[in-house]
PDB file of N, CA and C in Angstrom:
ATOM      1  N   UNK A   1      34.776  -0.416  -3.470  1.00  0.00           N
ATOM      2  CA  UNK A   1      35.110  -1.569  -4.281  1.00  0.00           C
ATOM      3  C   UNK A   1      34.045  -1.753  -5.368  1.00  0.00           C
ATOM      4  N   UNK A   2      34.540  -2.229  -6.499  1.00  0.00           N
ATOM      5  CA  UNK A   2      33.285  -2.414  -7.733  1.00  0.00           C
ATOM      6  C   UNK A   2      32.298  -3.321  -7.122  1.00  0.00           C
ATOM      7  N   UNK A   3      32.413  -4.605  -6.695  1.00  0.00           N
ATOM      8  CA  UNK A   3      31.270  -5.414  -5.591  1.00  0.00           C
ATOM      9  C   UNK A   3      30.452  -4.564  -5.326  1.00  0.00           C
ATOM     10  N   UNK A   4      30.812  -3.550  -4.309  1.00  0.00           N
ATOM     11  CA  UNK A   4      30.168  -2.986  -3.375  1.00  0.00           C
ATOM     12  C   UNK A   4      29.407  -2.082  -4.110  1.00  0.00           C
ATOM     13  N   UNK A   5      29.863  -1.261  -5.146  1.00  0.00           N
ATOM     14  CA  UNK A   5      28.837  -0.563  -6.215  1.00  0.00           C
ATOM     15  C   UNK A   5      28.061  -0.924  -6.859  1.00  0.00           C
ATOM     16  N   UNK A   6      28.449  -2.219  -7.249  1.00  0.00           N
ATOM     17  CA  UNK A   6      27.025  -2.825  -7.426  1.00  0.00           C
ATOM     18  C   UNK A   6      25.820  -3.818  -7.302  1.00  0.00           C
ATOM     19  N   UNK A   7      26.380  -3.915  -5.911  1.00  0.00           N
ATOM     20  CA  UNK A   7      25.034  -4.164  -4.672  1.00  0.00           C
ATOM     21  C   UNK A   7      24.346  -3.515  -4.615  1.00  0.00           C
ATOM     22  N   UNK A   8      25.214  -2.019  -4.325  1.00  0.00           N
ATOM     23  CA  UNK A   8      24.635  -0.580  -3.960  1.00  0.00           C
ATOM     24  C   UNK A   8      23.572  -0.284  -5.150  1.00  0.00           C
ATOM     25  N   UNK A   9      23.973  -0.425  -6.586  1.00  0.00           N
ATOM     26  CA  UNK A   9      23.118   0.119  -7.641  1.00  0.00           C
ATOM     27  C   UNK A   9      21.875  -1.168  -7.789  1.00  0.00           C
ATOM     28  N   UNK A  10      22.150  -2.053  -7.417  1.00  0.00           N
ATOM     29  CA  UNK A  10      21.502  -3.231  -7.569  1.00  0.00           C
ATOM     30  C   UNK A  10      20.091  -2.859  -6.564  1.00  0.00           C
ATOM     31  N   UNK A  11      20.534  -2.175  -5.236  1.00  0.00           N
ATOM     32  CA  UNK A  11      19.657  -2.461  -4.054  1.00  0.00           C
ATOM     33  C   UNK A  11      18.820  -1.253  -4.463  1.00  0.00           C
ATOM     34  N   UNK A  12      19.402  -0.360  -4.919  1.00  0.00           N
ATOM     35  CA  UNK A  12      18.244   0.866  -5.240  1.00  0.00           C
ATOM     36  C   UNK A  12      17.565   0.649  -6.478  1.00  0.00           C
ATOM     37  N   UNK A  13      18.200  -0.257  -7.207  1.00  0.00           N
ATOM     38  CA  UNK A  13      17.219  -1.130  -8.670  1.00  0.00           C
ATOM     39  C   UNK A  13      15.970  -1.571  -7.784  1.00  0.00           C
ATOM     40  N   UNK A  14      16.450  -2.252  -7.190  1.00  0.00           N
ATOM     41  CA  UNK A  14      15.238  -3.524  -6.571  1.00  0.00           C
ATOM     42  C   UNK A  14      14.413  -2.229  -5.504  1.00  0.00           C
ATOM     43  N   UNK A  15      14.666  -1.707  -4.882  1.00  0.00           N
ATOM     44  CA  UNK A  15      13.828  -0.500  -4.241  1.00  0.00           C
ATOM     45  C   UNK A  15      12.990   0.354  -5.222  1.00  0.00           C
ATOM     46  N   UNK A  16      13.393   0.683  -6.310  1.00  0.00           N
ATOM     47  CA  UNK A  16      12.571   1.732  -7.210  1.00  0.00           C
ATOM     48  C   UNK A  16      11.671   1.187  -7.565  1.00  0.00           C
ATOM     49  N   UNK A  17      11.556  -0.399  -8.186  1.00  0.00           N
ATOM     50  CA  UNK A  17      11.100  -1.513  -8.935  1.00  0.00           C
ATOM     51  C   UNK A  17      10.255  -1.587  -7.249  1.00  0.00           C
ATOM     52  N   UNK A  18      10.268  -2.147  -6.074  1.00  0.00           N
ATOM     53  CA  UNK A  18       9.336  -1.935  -4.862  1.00  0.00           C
ATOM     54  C   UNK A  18       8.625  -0.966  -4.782  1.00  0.00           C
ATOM     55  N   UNK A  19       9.223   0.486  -4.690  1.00  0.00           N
ATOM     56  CA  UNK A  19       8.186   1.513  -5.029  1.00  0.00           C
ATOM     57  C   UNK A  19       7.298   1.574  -5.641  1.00  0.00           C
ATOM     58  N   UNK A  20       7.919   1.362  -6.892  1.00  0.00           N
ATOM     59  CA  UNK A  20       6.017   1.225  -8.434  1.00  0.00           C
ATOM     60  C   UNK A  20       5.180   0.482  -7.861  1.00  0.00           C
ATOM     61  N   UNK A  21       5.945  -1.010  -7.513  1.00  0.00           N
ATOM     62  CA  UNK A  21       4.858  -1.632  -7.255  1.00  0.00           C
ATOM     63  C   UNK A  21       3.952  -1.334  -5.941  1.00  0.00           C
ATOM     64  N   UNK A  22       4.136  -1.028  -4.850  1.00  0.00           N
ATOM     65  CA  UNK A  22       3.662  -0.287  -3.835  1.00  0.00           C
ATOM     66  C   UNK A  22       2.871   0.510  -4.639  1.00  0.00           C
ATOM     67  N   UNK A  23       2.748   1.595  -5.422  1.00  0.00           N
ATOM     68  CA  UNK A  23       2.171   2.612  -6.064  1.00  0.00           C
ATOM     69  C   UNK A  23       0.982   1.943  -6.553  1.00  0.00           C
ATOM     70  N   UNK A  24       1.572   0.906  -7.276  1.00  0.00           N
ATOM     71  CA  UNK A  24       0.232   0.374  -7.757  1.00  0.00           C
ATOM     72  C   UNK A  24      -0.755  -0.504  -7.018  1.00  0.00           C
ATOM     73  N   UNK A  25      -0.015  -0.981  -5.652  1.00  0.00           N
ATOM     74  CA  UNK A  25      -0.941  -1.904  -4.761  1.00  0.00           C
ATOM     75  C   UNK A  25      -2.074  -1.101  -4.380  1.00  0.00           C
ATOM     76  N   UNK A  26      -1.748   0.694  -4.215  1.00  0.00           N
ATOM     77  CA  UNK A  26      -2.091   1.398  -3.619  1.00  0.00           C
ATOM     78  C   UNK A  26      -3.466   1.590  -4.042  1.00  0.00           C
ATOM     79  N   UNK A  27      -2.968   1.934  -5.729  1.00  0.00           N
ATOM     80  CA  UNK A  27      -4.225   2.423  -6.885  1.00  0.00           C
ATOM     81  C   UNK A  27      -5.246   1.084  -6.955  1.00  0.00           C
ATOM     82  N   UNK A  28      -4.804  -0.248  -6.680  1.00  0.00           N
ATOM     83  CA  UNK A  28      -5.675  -1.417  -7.026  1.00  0.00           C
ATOM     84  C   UNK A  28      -6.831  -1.328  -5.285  1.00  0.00           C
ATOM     85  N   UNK A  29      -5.871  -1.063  -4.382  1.00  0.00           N
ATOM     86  CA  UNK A  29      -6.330  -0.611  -2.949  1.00  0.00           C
ATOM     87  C   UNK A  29      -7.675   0.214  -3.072  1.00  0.00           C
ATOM     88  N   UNK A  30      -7.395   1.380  -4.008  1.00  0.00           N
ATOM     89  CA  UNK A  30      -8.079   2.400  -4.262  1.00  0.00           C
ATOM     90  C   UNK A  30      -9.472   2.243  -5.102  1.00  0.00           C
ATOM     91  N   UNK A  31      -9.392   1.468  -5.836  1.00  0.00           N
ATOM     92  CA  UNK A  31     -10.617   0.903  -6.767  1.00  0.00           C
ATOM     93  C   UNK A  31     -11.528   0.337  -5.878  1.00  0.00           C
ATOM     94  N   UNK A  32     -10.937  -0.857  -5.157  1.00  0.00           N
ATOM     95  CA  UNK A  32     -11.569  -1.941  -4.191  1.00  0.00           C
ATOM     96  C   UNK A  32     -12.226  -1.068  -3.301  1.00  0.00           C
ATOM     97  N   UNK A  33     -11.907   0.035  -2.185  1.00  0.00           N
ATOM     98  CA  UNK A  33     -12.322   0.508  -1.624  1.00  0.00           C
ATOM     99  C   UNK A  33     -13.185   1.153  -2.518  1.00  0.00           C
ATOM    100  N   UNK A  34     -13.623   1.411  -3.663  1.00  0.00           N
ATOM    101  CA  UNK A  34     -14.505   2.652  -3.900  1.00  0.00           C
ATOM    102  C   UNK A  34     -15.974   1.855  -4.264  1.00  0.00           C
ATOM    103  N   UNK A  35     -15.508   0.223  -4.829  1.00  0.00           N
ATOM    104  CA  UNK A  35     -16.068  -0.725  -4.683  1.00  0.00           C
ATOM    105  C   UNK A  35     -17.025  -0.952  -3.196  1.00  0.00           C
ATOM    106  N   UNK A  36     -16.311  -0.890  -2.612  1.00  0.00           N
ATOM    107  CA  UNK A  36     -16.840  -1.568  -0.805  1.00  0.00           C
ATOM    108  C   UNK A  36     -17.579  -0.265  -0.638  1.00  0.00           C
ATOM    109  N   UNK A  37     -17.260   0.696  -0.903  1.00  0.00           N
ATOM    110  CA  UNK A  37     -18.546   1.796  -0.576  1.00  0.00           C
ATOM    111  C   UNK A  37     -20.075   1.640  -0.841  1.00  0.00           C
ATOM    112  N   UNK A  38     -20.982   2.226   0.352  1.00  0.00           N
ATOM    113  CA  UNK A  38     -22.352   2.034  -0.209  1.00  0.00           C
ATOM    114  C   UNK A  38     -23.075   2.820  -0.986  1.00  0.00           C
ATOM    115  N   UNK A  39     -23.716   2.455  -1.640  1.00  0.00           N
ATOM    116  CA  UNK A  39     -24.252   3.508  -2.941  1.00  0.00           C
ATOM    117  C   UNK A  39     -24.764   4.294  -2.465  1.00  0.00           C
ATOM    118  N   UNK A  40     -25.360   4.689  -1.250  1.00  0.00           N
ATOM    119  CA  UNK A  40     -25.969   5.589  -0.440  1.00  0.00           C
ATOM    120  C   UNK A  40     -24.951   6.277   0.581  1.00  0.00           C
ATOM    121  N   UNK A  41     -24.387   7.074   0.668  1.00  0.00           N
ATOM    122  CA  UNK A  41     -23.101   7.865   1.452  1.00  0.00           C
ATOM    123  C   UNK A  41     -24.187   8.235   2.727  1.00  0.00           C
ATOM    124  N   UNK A  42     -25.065   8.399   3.038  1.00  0.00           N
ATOM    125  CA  UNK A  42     -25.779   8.528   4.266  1.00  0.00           C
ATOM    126  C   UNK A  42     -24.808   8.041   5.620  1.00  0.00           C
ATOM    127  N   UNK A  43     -25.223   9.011   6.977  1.00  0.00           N
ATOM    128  CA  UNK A  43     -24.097   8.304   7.864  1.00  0.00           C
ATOM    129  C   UNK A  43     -24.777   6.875   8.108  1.00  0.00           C
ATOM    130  N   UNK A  44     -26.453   6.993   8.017  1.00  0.00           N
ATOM    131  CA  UNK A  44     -26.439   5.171   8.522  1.00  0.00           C
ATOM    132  C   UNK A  44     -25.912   4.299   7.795  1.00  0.00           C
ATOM    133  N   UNK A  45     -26.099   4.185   6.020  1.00  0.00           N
ATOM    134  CA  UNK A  45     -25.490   3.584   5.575  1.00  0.00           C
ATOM    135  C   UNK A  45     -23.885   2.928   5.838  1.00  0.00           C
ATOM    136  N   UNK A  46     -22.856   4.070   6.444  1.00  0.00           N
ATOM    137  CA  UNK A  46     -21.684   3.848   6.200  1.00  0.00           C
ATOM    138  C   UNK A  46     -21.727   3.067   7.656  1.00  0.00           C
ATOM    139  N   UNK A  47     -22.521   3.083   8.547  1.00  0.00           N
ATOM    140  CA  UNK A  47     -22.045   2.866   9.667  1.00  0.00           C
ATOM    141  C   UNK A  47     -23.061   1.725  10.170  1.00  0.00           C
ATOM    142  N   UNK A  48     -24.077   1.311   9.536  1.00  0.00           N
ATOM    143  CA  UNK A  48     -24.661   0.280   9.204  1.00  0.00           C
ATOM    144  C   UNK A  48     -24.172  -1.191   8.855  1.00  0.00           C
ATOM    145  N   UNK A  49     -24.211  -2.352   9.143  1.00  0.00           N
ATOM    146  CA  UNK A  49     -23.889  -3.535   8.273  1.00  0.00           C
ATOM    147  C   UNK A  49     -24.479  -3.330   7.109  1.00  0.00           C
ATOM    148  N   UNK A  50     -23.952  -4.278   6.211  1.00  0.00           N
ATOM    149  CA  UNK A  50     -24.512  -4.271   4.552  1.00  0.00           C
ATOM    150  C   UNK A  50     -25.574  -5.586   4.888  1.00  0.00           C
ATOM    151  N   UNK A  51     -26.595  -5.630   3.280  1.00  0.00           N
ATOM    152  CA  UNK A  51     -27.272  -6.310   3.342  1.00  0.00           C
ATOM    153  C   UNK A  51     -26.575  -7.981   3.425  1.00  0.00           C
ATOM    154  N   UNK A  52     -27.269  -9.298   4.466  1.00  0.00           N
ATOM    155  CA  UNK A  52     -26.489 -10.302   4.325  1.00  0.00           C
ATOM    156  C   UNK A  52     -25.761 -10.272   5.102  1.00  0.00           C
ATOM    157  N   UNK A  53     -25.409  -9.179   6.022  1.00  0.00           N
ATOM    158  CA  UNK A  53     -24.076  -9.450   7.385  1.00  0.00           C
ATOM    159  C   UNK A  53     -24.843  -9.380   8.369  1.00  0.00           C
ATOM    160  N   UNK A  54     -24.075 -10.129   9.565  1.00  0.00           N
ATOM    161  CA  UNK A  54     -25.149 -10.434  10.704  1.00  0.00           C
ATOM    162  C   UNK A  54     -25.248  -8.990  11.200  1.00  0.00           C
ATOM    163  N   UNK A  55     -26.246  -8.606  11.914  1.00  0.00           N
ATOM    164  CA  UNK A  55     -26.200  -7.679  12.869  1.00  0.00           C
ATOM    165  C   UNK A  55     -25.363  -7.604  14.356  1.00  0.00           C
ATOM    166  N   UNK A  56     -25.354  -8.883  14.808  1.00  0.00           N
ATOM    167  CA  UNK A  56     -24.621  -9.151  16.060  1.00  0.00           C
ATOM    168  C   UNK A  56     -23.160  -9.813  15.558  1.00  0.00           C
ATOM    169  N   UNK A  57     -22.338  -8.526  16.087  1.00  0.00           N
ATOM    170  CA  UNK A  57     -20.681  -8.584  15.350  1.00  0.00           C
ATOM    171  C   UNK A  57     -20.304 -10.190  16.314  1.00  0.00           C
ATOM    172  N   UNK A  58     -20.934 -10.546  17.160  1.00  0.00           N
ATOM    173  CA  UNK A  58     -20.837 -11.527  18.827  1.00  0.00           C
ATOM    174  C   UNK A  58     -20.766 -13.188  17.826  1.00  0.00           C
ATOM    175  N   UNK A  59     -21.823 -12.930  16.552  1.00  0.00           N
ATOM    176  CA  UNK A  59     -21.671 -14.369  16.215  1.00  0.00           C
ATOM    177  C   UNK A  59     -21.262 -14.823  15.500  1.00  0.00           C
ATOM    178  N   UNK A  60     -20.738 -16.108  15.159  1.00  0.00           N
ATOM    179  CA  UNK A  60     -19.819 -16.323  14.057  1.00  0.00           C
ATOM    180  C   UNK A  60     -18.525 -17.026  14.442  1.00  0.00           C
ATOM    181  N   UNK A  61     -17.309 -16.522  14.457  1.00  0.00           N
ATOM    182  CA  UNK A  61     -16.667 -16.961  14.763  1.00  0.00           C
ATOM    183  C   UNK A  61     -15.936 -16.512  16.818  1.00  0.00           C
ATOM    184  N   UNK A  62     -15.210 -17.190  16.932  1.00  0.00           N
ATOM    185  CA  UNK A  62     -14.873 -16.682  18.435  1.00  0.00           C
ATOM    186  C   UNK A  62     -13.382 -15.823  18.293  1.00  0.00           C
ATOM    187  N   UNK A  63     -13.172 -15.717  17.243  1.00  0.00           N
ATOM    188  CA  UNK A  63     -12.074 -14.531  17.380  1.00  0.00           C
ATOM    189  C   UNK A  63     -12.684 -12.936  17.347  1.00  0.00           C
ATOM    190  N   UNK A  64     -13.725 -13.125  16.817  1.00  0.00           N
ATOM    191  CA  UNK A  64     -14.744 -11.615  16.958  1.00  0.00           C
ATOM    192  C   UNK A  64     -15.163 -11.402  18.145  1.00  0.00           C
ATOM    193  N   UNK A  65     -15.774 -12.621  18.647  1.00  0.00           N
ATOM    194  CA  UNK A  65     -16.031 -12.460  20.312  1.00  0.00           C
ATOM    195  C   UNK A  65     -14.881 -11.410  21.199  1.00  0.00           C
ATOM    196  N   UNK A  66     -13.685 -11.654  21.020  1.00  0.00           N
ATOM    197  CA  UNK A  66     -12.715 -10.769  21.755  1.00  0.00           C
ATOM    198  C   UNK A  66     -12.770  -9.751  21.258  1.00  0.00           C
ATOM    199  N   UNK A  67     -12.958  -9.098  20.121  1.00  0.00           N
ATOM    200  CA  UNK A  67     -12.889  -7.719  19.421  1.00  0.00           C
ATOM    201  C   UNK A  67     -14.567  -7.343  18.908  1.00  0.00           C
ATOM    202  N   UNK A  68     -15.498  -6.875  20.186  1.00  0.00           N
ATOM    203  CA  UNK A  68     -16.659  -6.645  19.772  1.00  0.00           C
ATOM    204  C   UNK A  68     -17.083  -5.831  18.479  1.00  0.00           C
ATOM    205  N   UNK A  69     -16.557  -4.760  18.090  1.00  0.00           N
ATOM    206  CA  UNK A  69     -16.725  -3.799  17.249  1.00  0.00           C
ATOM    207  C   UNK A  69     -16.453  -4.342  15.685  1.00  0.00           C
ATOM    208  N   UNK A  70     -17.884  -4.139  15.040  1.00  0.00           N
ATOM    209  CA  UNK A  70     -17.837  -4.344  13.514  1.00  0.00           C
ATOM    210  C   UNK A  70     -17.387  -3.045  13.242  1.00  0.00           C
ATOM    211  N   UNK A  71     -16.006  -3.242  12.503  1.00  0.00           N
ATOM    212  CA  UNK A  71     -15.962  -1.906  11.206  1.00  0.00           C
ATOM    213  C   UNK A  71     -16.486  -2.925   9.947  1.00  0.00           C
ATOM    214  N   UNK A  72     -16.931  -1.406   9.006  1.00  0.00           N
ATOM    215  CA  UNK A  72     -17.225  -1.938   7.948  1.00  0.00           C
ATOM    216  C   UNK A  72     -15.705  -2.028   6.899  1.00  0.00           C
ATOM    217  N   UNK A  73     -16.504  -2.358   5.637  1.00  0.00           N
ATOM    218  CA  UNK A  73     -15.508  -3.407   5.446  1.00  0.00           C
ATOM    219  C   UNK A  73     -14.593  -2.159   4.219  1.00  0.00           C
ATOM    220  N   UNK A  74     -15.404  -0.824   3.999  1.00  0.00           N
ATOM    221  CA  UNK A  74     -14.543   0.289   3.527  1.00  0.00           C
ATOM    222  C   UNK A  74     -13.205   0.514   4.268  1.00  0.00           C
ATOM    223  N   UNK A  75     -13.751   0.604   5.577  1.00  0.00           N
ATOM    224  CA  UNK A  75     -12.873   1.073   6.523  1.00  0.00           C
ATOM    225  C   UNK A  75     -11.581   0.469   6.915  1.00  0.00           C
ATOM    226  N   UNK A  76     -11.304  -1.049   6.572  1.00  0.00           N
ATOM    227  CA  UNK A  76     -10.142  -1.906   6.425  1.00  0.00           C
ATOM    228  C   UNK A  76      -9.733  -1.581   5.144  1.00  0.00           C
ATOM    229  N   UNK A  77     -10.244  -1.363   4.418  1.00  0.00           N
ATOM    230  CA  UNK A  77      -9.283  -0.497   2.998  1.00  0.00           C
ATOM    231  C   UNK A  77      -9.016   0.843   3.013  1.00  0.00           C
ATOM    232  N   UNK A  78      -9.539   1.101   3.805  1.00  0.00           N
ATOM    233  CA  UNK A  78      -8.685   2.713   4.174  1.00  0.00           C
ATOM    234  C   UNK A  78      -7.639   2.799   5.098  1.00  0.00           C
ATOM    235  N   UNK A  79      -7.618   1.586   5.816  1.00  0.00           N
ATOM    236  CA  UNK A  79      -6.546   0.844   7.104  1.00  0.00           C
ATOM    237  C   UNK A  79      -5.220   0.673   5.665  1.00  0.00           C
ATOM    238  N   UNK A  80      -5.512  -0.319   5.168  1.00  0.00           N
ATOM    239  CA  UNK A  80      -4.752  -0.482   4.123  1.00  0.00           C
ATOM    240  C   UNK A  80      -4.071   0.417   3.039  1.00  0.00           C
ATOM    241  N   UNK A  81      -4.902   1.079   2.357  1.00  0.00           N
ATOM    242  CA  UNK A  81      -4.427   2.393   1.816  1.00  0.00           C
ATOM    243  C   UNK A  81      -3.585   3.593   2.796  1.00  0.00           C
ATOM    244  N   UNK A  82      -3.673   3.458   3.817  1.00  0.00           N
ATOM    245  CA  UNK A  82      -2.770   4.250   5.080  1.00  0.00           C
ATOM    246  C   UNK A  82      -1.370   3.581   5.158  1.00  0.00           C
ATOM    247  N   UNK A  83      -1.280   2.154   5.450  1.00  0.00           N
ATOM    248  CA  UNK A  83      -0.223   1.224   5.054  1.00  0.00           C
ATOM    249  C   UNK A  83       0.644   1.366   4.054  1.00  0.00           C
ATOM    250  N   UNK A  84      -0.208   1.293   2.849  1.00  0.00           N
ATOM    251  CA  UNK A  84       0.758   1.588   1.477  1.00  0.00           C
ATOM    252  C   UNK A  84       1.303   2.432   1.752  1.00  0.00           C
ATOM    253  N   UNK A  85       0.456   3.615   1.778  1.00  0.00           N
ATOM    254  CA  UNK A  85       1.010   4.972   1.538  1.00  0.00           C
ATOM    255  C   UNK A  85       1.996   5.422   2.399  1.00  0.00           C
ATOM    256  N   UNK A  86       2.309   5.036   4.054  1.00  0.00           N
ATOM    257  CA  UNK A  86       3.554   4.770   4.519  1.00  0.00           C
ATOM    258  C   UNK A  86       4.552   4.409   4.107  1.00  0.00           C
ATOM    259  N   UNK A  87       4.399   2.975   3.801  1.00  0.00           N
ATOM    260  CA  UNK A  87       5.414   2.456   2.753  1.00  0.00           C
ATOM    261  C   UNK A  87       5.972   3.330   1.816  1.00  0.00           C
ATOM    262  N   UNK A  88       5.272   3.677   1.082  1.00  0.00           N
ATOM    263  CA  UNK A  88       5.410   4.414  -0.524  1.00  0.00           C
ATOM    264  C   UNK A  88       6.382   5.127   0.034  1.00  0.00           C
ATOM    265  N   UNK A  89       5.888   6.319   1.038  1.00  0.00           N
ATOM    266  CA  UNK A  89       6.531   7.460   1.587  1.00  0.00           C
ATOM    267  C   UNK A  89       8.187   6.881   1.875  1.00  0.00           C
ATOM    268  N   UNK A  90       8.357   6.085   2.600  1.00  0.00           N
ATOM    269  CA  UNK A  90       9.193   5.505   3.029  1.00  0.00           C
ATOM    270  C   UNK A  90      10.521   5.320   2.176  1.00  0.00           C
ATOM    271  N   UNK A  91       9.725   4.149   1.143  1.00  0.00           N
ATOM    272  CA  UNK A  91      10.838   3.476   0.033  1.00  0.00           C
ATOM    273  C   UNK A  91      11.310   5.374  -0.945  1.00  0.00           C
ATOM    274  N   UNK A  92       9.689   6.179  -1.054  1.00  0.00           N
ATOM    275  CA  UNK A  92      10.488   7.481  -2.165  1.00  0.00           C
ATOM    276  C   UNK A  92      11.769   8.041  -1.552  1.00  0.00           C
ATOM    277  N   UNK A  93      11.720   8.202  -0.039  1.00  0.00           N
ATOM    278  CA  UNK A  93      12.453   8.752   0.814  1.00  0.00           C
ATOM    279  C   UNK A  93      14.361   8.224   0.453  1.00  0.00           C
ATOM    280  N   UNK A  94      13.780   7.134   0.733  1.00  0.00           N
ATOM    281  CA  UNK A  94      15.243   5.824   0.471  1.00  0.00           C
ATOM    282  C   UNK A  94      15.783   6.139  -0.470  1.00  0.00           C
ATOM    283  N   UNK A  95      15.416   6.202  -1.810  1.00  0.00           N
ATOM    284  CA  UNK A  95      15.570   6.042  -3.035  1.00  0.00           C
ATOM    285  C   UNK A  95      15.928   7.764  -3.091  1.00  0.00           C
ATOM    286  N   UNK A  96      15.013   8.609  -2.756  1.00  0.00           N
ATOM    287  CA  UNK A  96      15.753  10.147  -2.575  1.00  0.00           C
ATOM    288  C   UNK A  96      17.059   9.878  -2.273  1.00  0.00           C
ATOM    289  N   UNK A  97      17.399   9.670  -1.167  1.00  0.00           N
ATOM    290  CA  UNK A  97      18.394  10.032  -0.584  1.00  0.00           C
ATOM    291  C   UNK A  97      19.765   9.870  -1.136  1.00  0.00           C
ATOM    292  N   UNK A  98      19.225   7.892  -1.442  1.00  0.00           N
ATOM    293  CA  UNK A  98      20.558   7.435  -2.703  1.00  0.00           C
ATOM    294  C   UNK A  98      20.814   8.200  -3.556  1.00  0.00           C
ATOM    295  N   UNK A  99      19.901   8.850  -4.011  1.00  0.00           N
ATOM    296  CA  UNK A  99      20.242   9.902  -5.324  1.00  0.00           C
ATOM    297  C   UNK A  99      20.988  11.029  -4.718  1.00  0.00           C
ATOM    298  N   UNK A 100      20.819  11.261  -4.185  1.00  0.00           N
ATOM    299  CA  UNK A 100      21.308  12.772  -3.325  1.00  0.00           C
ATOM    300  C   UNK A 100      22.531  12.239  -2.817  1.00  0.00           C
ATOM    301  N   UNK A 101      23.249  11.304  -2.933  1.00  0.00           N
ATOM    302  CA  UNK A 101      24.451  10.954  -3.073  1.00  0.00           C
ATOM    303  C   UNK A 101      25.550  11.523  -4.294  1.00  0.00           C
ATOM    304  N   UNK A 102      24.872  11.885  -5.037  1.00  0.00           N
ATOM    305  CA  UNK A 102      25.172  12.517  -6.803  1.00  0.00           C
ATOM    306  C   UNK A 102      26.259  11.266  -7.291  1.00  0.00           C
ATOM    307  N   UNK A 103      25.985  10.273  -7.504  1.00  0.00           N
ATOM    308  CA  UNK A 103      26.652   8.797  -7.992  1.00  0.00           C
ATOM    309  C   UNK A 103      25.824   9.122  -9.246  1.00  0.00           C
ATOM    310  N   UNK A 104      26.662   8.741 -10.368  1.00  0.00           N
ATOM    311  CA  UNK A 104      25.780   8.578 -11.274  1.00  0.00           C
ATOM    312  C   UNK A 104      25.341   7.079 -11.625  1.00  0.00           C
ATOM    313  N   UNK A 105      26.080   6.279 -11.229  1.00  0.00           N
ATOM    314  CA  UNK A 105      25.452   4.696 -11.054  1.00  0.00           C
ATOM    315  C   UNK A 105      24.282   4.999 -10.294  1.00  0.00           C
ATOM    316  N   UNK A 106      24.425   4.958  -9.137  1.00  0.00           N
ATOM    317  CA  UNK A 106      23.146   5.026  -8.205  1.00  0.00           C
ATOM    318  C   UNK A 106      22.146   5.515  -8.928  1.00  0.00           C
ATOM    319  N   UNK A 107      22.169   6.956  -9.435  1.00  0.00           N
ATOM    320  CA  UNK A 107      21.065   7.498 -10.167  1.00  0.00           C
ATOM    321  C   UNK A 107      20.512   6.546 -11.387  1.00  0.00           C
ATOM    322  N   UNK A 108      21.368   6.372 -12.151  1.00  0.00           N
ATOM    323  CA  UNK A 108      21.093   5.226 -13.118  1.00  0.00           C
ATOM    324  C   UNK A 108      20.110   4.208 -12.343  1.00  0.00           C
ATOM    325  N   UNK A 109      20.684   3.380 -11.703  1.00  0.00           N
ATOM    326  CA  UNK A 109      19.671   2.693 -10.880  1.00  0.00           C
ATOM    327  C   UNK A 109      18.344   2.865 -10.548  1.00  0.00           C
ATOM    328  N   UNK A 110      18.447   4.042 -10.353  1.00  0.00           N
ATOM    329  CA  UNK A 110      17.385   4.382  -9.416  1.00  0.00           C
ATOM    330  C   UNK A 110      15.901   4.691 -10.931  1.00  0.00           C
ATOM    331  N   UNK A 111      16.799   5.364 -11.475  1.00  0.00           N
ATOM    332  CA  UNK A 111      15.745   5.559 -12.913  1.00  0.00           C
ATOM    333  C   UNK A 111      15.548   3.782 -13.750  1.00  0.00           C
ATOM    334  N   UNK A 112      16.614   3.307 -13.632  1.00  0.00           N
ATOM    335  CA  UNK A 112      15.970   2.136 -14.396  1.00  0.00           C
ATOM    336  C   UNK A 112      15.281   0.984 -12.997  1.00  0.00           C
ATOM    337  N   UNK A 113      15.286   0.935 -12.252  1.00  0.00           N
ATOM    338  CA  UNK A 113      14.417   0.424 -11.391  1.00  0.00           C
ATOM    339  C   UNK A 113      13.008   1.012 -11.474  1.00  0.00           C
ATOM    340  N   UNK A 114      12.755   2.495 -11.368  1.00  0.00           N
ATOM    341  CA  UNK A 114      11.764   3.069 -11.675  1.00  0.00           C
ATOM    342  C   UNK A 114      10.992   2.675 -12.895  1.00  0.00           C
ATOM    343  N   UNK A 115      11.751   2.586 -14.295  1.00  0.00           N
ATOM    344  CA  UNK A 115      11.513   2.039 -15.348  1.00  0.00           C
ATOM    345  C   UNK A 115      10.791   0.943 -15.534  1.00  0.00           C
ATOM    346  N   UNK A 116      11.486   0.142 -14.933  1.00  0.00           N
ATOM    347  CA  UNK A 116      11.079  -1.661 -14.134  1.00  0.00           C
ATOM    348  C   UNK A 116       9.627  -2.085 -14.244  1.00  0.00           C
ATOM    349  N   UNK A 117      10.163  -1.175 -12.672  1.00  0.00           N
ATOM    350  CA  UNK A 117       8.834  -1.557 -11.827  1.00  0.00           C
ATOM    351  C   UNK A 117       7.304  -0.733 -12.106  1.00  0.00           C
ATOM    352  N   UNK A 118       7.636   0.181 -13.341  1.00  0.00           N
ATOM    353  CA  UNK A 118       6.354   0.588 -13.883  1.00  0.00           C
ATOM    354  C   UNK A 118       6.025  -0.081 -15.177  1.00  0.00           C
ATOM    355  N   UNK A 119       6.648  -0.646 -15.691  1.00  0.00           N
ATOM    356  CA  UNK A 119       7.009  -1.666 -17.102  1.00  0.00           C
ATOM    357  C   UNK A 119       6.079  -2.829 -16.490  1.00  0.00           C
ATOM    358  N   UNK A 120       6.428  -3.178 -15.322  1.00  0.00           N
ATOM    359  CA  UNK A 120       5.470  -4.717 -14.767  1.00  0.00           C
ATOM    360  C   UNK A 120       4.726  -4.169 -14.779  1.00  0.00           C
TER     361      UNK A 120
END
């Protein structure tokens, strides 16, 4: 039904336009972490607190109390950058597949969603 085609072209608009942006959460992900790195790559450094953080992960608040272990704070942006990049994988996959339907609406879609969501 025409409806139904263009939900269909609509939903892989709004997916391609999700993708970029995922792409780019990824790359802003990517800065921040290179940021949180210590200027000294040494293993103590990385595995060290930074200057200004307590040494005892125990004080502070009581939700740390249950989860003894300080990671540093690179290492939750590499948690994160693992996330995206699932995602990413995920939505390219989706958006493959619609195409591999050989619709040429869909495809349309799929390129101007792409368009989109790299335009924002």
């Amino acid at each position: 039904s025409p409806a139904g085609m263009v939900l269909s072209v609509l939903v892989i608009l709004l997916l391609s336009v999700l993708y970029e942006a995922v792409k780019m959460g990824k790359a802003m992900l990517l800065r921040r972490a290179l940021l949180a790195l210590p200027r000294s790559l040494s293993h103590e450094a990385l595995t060290e607190p930074q200057e200004g953080e307590h040494s005892d992960p125990t004080q502070g608040s009581p939700s740390l109390m249950a989860f003894p272990i300080s990671f540093p704070r690179w290492f939750w942006f590499h948690v994160g950058q693992t996330l995206f990049h699932v995602l990413q994988v995920v939505l390219g996959y989706m958006v493959m597949l619609a195409v591999m339907s050989y619709n040429a609406w869909i495809f349309l879609g799929a390129i101007a969603g792409s368009t989109l969501g790299y335009f924002m």
